[in-house]
Every structure is written in structure tokens, then in C-alpha cells.
Protein backbone atom coordinates (compact mmCIF):
# COMPACT_ATOMS: atom_id res chain seq x y z
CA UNK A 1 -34.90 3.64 -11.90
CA UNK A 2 -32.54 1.73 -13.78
CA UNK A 3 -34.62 -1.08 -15.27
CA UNK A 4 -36.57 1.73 -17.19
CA UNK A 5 -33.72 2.20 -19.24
CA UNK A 6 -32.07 -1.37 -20.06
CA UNK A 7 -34.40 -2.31 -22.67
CA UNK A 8 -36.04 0.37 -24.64
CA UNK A 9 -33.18 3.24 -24.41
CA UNK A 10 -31.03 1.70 -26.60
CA UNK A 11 -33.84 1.05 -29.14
CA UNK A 12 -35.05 4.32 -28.85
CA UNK A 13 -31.46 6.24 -29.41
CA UNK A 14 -31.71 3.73 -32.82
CA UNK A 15 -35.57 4.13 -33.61
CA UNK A 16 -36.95 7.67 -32.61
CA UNK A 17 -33.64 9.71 -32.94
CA UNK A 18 -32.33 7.92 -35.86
CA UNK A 19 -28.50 7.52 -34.51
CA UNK A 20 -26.77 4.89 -36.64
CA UNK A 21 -23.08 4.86 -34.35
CA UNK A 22 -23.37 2.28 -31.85
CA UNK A 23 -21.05 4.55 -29.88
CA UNK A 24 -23.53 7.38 -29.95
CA UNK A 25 -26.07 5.28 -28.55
CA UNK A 26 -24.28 3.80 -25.98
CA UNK A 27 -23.04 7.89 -24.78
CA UNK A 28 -26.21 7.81 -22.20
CA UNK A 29 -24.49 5.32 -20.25
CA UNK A 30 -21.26 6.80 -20.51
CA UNK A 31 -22.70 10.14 -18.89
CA UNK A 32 -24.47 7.91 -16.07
CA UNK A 33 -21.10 5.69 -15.59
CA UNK A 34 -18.90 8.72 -15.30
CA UNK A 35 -21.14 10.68 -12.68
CA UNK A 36 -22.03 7.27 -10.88
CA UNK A 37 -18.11 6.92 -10.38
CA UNK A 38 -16.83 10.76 -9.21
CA UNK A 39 -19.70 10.71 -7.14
CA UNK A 40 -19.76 7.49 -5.38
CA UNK A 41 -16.40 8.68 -4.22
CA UNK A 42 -17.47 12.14 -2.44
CA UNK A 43 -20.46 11.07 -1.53
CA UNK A 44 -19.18 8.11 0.88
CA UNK A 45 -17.07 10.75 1.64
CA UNK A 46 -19.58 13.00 3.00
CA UNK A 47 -21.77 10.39 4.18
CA UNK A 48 -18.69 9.76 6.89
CA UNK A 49 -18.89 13.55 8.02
CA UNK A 50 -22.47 15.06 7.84
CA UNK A 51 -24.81 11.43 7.77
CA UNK A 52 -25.88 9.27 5.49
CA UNK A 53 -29.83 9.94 5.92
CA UNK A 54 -28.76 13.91 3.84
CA UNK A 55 -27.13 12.01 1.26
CA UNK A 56 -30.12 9.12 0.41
CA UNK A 57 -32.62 12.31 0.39
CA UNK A 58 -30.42 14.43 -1.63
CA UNK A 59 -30.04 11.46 -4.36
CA UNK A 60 -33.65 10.93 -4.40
CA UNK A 61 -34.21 14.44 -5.51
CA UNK A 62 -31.69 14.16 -8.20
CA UNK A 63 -34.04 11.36 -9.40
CA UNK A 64 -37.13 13.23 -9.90
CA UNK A 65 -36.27 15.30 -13.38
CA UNK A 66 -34.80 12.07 -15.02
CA UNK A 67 -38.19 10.58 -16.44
CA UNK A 68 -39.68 14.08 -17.39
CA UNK A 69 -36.13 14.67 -19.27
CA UNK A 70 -36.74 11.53 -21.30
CA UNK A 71 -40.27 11.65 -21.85
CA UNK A 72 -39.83 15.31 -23.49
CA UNK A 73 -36.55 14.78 -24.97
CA UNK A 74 -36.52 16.87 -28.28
CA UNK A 75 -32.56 15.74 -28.94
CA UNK A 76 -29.99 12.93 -27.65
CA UNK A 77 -28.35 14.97 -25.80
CA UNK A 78 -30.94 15.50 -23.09
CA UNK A 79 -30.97 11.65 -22.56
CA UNK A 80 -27.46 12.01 -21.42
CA UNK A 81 -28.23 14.87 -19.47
CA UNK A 82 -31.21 12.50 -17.38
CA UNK A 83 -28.67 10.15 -17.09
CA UNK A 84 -25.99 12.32 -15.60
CA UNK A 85 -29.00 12.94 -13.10
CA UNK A 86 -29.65 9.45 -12.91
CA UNK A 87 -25.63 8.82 -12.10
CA UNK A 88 -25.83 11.17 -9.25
CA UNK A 89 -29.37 9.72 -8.14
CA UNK A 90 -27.40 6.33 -7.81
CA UNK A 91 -24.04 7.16 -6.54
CA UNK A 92 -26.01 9.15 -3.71
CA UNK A 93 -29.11 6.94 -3.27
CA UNK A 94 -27.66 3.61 -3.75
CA UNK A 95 -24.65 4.12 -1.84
CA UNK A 96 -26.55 4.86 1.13
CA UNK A 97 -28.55 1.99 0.98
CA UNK A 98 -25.13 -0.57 0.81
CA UNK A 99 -23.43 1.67 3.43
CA UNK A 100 -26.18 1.90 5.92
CA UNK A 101 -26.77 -1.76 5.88
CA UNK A 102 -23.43 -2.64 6.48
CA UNK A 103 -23.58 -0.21 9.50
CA UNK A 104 -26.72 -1.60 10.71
CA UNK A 105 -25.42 -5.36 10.85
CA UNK A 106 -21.97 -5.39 11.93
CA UNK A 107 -18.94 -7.21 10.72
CA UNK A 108 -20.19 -10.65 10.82
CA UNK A 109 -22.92 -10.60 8.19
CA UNK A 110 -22.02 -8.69 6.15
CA UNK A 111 -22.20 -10.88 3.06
CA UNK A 112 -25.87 -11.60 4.17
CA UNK A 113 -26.95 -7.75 4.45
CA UNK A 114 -25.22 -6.98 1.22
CA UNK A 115 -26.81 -9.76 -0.68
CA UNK A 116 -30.12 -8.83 0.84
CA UNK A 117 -29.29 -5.09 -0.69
CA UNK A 118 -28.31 -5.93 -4.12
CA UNK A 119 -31.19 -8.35 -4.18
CA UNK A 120 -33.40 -5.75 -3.62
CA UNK A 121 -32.18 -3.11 -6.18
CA UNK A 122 -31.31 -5.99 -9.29
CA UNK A 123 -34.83 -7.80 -8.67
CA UNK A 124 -36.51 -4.84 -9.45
CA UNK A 125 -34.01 -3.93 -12.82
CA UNK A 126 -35.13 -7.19 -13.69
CA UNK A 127 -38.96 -6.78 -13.36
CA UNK A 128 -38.75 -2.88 -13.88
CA UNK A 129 -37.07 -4.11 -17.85
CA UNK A 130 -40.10 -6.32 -18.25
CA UNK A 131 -42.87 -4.36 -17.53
CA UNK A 132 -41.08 -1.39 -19.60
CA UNK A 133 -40.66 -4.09 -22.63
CA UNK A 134 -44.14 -5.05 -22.66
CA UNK A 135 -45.64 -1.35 -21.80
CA UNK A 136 -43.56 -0.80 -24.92
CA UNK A 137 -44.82 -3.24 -27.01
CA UNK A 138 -48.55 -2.44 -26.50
CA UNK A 139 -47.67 1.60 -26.87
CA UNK A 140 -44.67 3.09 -27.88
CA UNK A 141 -40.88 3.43 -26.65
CA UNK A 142 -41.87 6.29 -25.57
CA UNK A 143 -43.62 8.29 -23.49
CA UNK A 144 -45.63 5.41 -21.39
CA UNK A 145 -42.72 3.15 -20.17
CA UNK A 146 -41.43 6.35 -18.39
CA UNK A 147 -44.61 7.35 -16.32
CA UNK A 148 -43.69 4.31 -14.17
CA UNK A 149 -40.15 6.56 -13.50
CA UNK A 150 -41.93 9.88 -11.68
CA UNK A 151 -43.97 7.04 -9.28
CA UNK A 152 -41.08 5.43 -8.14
CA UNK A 153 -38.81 8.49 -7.98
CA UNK A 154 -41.95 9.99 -5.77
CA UNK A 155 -41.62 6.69 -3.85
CA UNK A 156 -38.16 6.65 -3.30
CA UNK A 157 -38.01 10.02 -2.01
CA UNK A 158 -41.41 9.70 0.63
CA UNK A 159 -39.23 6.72 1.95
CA UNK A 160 -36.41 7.91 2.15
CA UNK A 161 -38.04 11.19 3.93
CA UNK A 162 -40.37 9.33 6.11
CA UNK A 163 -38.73 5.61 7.12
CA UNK A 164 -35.42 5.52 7.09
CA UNK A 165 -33.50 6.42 10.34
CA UNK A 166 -29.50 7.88 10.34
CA UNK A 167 -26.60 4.87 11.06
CA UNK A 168 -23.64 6.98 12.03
CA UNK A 169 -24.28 6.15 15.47
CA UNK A 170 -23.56 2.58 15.05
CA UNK A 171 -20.40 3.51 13.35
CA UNK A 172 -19.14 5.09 16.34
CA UNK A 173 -20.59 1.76 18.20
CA UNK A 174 -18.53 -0.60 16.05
CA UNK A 175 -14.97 1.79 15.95
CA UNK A 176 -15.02 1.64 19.68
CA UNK A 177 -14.16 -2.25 19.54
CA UNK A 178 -11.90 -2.17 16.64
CA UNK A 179 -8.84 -2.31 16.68
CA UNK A 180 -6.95 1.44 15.82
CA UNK A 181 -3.57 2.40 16.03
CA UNK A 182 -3.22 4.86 18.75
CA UNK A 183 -2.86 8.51 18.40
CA UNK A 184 -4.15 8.03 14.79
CA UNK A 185 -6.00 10.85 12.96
CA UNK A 186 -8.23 9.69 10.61
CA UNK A 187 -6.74 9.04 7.23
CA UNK A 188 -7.12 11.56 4.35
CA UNK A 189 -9.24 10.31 0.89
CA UNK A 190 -5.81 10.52 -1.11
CA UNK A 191 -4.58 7.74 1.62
CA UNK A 192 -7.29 5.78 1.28
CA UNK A 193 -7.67 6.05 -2.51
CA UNK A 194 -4.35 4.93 -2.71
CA UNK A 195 -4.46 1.94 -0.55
CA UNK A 196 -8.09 0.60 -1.82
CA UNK A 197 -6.65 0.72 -4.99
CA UNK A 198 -3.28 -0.68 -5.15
CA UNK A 199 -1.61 -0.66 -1.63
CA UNK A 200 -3.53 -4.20 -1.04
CA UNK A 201 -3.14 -6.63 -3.84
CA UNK A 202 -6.47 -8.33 -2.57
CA UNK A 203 -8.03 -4.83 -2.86
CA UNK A 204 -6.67 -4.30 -6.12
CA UNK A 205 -8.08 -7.46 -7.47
CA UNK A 206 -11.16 -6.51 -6.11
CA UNK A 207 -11.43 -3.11 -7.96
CA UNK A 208 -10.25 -4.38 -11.33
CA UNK A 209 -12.88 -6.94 -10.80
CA UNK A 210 -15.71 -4.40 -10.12
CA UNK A 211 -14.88 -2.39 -13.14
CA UNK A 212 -14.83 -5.18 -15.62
CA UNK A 213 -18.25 -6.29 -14.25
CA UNK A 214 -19.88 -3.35 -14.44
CA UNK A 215 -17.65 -2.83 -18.05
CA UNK A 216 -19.84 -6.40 -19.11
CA UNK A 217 -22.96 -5.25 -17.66
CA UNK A 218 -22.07 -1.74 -19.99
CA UNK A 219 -21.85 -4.14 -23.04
CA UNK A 220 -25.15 -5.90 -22.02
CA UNK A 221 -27.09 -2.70 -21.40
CA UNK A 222 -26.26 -0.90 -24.44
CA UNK A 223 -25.57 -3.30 -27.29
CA UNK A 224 -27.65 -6.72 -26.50
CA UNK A 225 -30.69 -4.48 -27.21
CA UNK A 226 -29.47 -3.97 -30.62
CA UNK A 227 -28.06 -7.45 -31.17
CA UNK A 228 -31.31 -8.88 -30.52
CA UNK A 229 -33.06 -6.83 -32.76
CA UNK A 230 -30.91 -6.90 -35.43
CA UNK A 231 -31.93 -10.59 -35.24
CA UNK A 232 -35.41 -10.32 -35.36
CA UNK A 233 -36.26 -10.38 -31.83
CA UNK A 234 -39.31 -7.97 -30.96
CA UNK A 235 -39.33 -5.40 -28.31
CA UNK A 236 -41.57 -6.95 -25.88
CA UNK A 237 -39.03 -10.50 -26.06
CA UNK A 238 -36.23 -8.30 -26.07
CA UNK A 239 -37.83 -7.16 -22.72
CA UNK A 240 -38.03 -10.61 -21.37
CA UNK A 241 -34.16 -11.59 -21.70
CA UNK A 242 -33.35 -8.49 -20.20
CA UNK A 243 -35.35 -9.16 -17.27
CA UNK A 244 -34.13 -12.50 -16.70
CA UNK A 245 -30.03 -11.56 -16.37
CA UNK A 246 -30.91 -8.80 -13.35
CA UNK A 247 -33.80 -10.99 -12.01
CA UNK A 248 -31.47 -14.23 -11.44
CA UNK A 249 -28.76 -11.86 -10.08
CA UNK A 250 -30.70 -10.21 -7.43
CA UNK A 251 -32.58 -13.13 -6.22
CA UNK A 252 -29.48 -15.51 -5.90
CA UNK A 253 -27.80 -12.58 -3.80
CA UNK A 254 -29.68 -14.00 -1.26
CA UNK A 255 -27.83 -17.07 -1.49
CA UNK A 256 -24.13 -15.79 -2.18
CA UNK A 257 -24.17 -13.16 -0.34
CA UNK A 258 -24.24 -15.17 3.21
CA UNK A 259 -22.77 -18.39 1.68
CA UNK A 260 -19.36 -15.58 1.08
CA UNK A 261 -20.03 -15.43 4.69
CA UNK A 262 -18.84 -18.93 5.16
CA UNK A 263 -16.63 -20.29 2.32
CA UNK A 264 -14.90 -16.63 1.87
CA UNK A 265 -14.97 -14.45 -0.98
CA UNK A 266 -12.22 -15.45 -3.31
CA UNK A 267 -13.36 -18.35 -4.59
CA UNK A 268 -16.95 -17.05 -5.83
CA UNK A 269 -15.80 -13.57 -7.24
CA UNK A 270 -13.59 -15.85 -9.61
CA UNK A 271 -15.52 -18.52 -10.65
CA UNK A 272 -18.31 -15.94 -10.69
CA UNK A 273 -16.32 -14.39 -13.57
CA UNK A 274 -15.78 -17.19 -15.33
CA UNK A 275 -19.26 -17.72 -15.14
CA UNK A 276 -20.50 -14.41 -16.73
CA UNK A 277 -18.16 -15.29 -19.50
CA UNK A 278 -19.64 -17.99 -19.99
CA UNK A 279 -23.01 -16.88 -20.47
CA UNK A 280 -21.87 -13.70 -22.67
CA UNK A 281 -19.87 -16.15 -24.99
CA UNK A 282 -23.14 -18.20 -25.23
CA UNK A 283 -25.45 -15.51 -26.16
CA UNK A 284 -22.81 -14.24 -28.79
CA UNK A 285 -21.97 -17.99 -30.46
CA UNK A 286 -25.75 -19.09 -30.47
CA UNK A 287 -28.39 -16.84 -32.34
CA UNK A 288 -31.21 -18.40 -30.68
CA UNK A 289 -33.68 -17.21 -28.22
CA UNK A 290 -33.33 -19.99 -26.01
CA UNK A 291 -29.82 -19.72 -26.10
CA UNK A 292 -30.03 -15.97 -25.08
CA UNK A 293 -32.11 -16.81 -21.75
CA UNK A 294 -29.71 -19.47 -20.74
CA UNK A 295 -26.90 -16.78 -21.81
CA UNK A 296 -28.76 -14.43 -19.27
CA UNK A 297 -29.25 -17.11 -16.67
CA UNK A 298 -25.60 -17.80 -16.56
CA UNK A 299 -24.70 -13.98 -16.51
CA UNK A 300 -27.05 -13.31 -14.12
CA UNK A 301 -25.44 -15.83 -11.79
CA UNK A 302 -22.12 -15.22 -12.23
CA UNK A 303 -22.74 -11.57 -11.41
CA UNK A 304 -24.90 -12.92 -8.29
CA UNK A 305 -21.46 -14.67 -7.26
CA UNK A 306 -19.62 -11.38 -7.63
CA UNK A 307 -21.57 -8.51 -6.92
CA UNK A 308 -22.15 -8.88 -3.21
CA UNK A 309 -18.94 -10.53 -2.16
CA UNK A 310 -16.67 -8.02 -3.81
CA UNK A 311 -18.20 -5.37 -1.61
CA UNK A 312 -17.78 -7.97 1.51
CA UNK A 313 -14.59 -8.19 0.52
CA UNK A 314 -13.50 -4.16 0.95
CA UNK A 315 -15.37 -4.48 4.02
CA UNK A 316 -13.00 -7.23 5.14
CA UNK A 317 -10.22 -4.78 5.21
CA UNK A 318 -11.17 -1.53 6.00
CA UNK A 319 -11.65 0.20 9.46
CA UNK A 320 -14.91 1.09 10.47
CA UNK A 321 -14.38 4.80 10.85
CA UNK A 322 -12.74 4.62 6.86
CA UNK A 323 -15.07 2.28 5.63
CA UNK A 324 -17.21 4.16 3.78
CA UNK A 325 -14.72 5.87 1.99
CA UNK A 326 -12.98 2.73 1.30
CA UNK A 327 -16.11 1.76 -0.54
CA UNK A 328 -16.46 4.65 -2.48
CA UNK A 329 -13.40 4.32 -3.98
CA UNK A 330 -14.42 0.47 -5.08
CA UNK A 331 -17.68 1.94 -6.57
CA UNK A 332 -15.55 4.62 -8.30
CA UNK A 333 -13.74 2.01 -10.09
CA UNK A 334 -16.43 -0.17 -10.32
CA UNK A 335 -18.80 2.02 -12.17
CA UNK A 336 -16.26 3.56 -14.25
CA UNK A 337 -16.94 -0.04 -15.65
CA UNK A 338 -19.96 1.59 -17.28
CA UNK A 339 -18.43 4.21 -18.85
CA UNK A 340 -15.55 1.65 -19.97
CA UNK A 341 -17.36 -0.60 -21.16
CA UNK A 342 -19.70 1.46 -23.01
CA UNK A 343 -16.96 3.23 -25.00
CA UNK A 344 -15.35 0.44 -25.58
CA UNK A 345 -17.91 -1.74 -26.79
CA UNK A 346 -19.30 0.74 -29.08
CA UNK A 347 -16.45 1.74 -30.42
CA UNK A 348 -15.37 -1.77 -31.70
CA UNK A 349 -19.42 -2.26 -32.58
CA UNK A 350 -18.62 0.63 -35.20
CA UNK A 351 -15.10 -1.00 -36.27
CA UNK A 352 -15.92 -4.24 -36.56
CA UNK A 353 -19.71 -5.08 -35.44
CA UNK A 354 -21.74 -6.18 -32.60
CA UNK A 355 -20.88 -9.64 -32.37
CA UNK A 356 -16.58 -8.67 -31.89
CA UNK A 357 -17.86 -6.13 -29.74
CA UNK A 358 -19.59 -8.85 -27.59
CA UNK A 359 -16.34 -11.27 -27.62
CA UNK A 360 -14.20 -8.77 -26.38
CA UNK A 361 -15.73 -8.04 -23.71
CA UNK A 362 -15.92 -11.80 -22.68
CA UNK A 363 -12.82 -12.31 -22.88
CA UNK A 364 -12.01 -9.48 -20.50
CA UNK A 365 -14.22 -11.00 -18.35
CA UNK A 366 -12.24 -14.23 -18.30
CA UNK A 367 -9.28 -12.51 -18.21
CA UNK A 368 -10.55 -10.09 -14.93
CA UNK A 369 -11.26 -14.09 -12.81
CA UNK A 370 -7.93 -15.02 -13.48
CA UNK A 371 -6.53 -11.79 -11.80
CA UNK A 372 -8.72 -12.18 -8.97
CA UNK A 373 -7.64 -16.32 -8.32
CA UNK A 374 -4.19 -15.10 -8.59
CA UNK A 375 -4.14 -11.78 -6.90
CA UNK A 376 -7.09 -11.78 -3.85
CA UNK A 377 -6.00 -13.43 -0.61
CA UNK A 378 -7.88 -16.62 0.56
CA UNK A 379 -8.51 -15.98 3.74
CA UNK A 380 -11.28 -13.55 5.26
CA UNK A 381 -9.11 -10.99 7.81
CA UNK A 382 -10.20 -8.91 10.47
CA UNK A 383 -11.10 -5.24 9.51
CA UNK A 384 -7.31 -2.94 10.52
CA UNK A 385 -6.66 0.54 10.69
CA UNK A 386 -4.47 2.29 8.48
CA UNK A 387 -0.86 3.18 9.92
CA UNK A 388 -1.12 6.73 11.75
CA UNK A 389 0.06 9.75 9.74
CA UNK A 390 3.47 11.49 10.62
């Protein structure tokens, strides 16, 4: 659902609605950013109380109006409206998918089921902004890229319906042979907001680096569109290097997510930063196509070194019976990176231009590694309970 929009929304917002502000463009991911974070939050939540087979149905419903919404938009503003939908689908959908693995395979593969996951979902951005490119290129922006959106949102939902089975019983499973402080009542969302999000100065690291991630991946989404094409590139190339950063981050998931199994997690969410640096700084400093797919190779692996791990490592120190709601907080910071990142880059786009914009956010990347390598703790612990409330 998301690689239908990474490389022809931003194009379109520029082409077939004639907006000239970079930071009007970039507003649809704002809107999806903003409703990805809140929700991510309650939904976990939820999840925790009523199941987490409701929730994946619920956010495959929310999918269902988001192509139809762009395929008949008559102004801008209904393109953030299918991507507040699309926000919701995500935070609801998505979550469920992470959380339900990670109750499925208990706490000592966790890197491996989570890498699995995000290998899943970022494969198919990265083929799903391909195909849309070259449908594109051979029709129009829109409204053929989009018909692929109502059979996959018709997908998602039969599966979701049909296949998948409710987890909460191996919560239960795994609480009963963790360690909990007795007489404790389960902790409320303010206490665990709290503690995922600065108690724990590994946590914290974590967060901060999850929100300038998905802050980079913000940039990428709604400006390299633009740069390229202010450069001459043509829709259906522009297509093909924004396959390739997605498509080298989900399949190497496969690879980091276990291998954060065994060497820990600090080490690759750092270097994985400086990494995606890297390969931002590279597409920005060298106006070449090959240049740009080697710029989206190395951002795509960084963000293979990050993505997985940093949700291993919340997992590390959260309690099975708060876990979910530990993560939701996470995912609330980390996809206010969106919205962040958005703003921010189109904002300085309109200041200064696309290629500042692009720096800046590199540098924050940097920046976010050298937080985690001195912040994050080295070693992996064992999941702990909160103290019990008074």
C-alpha cells in the first residue's frame, strides 16, 4: 500500500495539481506520519486488551477507500485525507503483523521474526514503486498505478479475515515464565510512555533513532522524486531508484535481523546510521544516475541494519504483558519521523532548495548514530517488569 505512493505522488502533487511549495507536496505524508504515530500508540494499546486479530481486520478496512480517494481526487486535499486513511491502515495493520510475530516466536528470535516481517512489507514498497513507475510511464500518474491499490487492499483484508489466527494466548504463555514483581498491577500507558521514552537511556536512544529514520525515509519519499526530475530523470527511472532503496532494505532484513540476534543490537543500529548517511550524502553530492542507485543501495542497507534491530531492541526490555505497548510508543516516535521529516525537509526545500534540504537531513542522520553509540547499552538484557505501582 505504501509503494503506490513513493514514486508518482510526489510527481503528481507537482504535475496534475500544479503545487509549486515543496512543503505542500510533501503535506500527504505529514497527514499519514501524524495518524501512523497517535495510532500506533492506542492501537498496541488495544491490541493488549481486546486481541490483535480485531485490530489487523479493522486496519485493513481503513485501507480500502485510500486508492478510490486518489484515483478521483478533484483537489490536494483529498490526497491527505487517503493518507490519513492510509496512516491508520498502517498503524493498525502493520502493527499487528510486528506484534503478532514477536508473540508467535518467543524471546530468543526475535531479531529473526522481525527481520522476516520488515522483509516482507519493504520488499514489496520496493517492487510495488517499480511496477507503479513503469505503469506510469506507459499511462499516466494517474488513474492506472492505483487500480493495483483496491487488489491488494481486497487481499489484505481476505487474509487477514480468513488466515490469520489470534496470539494473545501465547502472551499469557510467555508472562507465566517471566520474571514480574509480585503483587504488580499492570502498568498504566502514561508509565510506560514515560519509561520507553526517557526512563531507559538505551530506550531513549532507540526512539530518537526511529524517528530520525523514518524523518530520512520522509526526505526520500517526498523530495528525491522531485530532485530526480528536476534533473532530467524520467518517471519510469525515477521508479527504478525508488525501488532499489526499499528492495535492498527488506531483503537484507533477513540477514540483520537474526545476525542482531547474535552480535547484539548496538553496534548495527549505529553503524547502520552512519550508513544511510552515507548513501543520502552520495545521492545529494553526485548528480548521476549511477550514483543515485549506489546512494539507494547504501540507504537501503543502512536502514536494513536499523529497522529490525531497533524494534529487537524495545523487545529486549520490556515485559511481555507491556510489550506491546512498549512498542507502540517506539512506533509513535518513530513515525512521527514522517511527519518530521516531511515538514522539515520541505520547508528548507522552499528556503533554500532541494539539495540543502537533502544535507540536512544527512547530517541528522549522522548525528542520530552518534547518540545511539553513546547512549544504547551493549549488552542484550533479559526482558523485566516495571516496579509495582503504590
Amino acid at each position: 500500500m505504501v509503494g503506490l505512493e513513493r514514486t508518482v505522488l510526489p510527481l503528481l502533487g507537482e504535475q496534475d495539481f500544479g503545487l509549486s511549495s515543496k512543503t505542500a507536496i510533501t503535506s500527504f505524508i505529514v497527514s499519514f506520519g501524524v495518524t501512523k504515530a497517535v495510532l500506533n500508540l492506542f492501537a498496541a494499546r488495544l491490541s493488549d486488551r481486546i486481541g490483535r486479530k480485531p485490530i489487523l481486520v479493522a486496519g485493513w478496512l481503513l485501507a480500502l477507500p485510500v486508492p478510490f480517494l486518489i484515483i478521483l481526487a478533484p483537489a490536494w486535499w483529498w490526497i491527505d485525507l487517503a493518507n490519513v486513511l492510509l496512516g491508520a491502515n498502517q498503524a493498525m495493520a502493520w502493527s499487528m503483523t510486528v506484534i503478532m510475530k514477536i508473540d508467535l516466536v518467543g524471546p530468543r528470535r526475535r531479531g529473526l521474526a522481525l527481520g522476516l516481517n520488515e522483509f516482507a512489507g519493504y520488499f514489496a514498497v520496493g517492487v510495488t514503486s517499480w511496477v507503479t513507475g513503469y505503469i506510469a510511464a506507459h499511462s499516466a500518474l494517474r488513474p492506472q498505478p492505483f487500480y493495483l491499490g483496491i487488489a491488494i487492499a481486497l487481499v489484505g483484508l481476505g487474509l487477514s479475515l480468513l488466515l490469520v489466527r489470534e496470539t494473545l494466548g501465547y502472551v499469557a504463555l510467555e508472562a507465566g515464565t517471566a520474571r514480574s514483581a509480585p503483587g504488580a498491577r499492570p502498568p498504566t500507558l502514561g508509565r510506560i510512555f514515560r519509561m520507553t521514552s526517557l526512563g531507559n537511556p538505551s530506550l531513549l536512544a532507540a526512539c530518537q533513532a526511529g524517528l530520525v529514520n523514518n524523518l530520512n525515509d520522509g526526505m526520500a519519499w517526498g523530495l528525491f522524486p522531485l530532485f530526480f526530475a528536476a534533473h532530467g530523470l524520467g518517471v519510469q527511472r525515477i521508479g527504478l531508484v525508488k525501488a532499489v532503496y526499499p528492495a535492498v532494505w527488506g531483503l537484507l532484513q533477513v540477514v540483520t535481523g537474526p545476525l542482531s540476534d547474535r552480535v547484539g543490537r548496538k553496534g548495527l543500529i549505529a553503524w547502520g546510521m552512519v550508513v544511510q548517511a552515507g548513501g543520502i550524502w552520495l545521492t545529494v553530492l553526485v548528480p548521476r544516475f549511477d550514483a543515485w542507485i549506489a546512494g539507494a543501495v547504501l540507504q537501503g542497507l543502512g536502514t536494513a541494519m536499523v529497522y529490525p534491530t531497533l524494534l529487537a531492541a524495545i523487545t529486549d526490555h520490556a515485559h511481555p504483558t507491556w510489550r506491546a505497548s512498549s512498542l507502540g510508543v517506539y512506533r509513535f516516535w518513530r513515525d512521527l519521523g514522517y511527519a518530521v521529516g516531511a515538514l522539515l525537509s520541505g520547508l528548507v526545500a522552499d528556503l533554500v532548495g532541494l539539495g540543502a534540504a537533502i544535507h540536512v537531513v544527512a547530517a541528522l542522520t549522522l548525528g542520530s548514530g552518534l547518540v545511539v553509540a553513546r547512549l544504547m547499552a551493549a549488552p542484550r538484557p533479559a526482558p523485566v517488569a516495571l516496579p509495582a505501582q503504590p
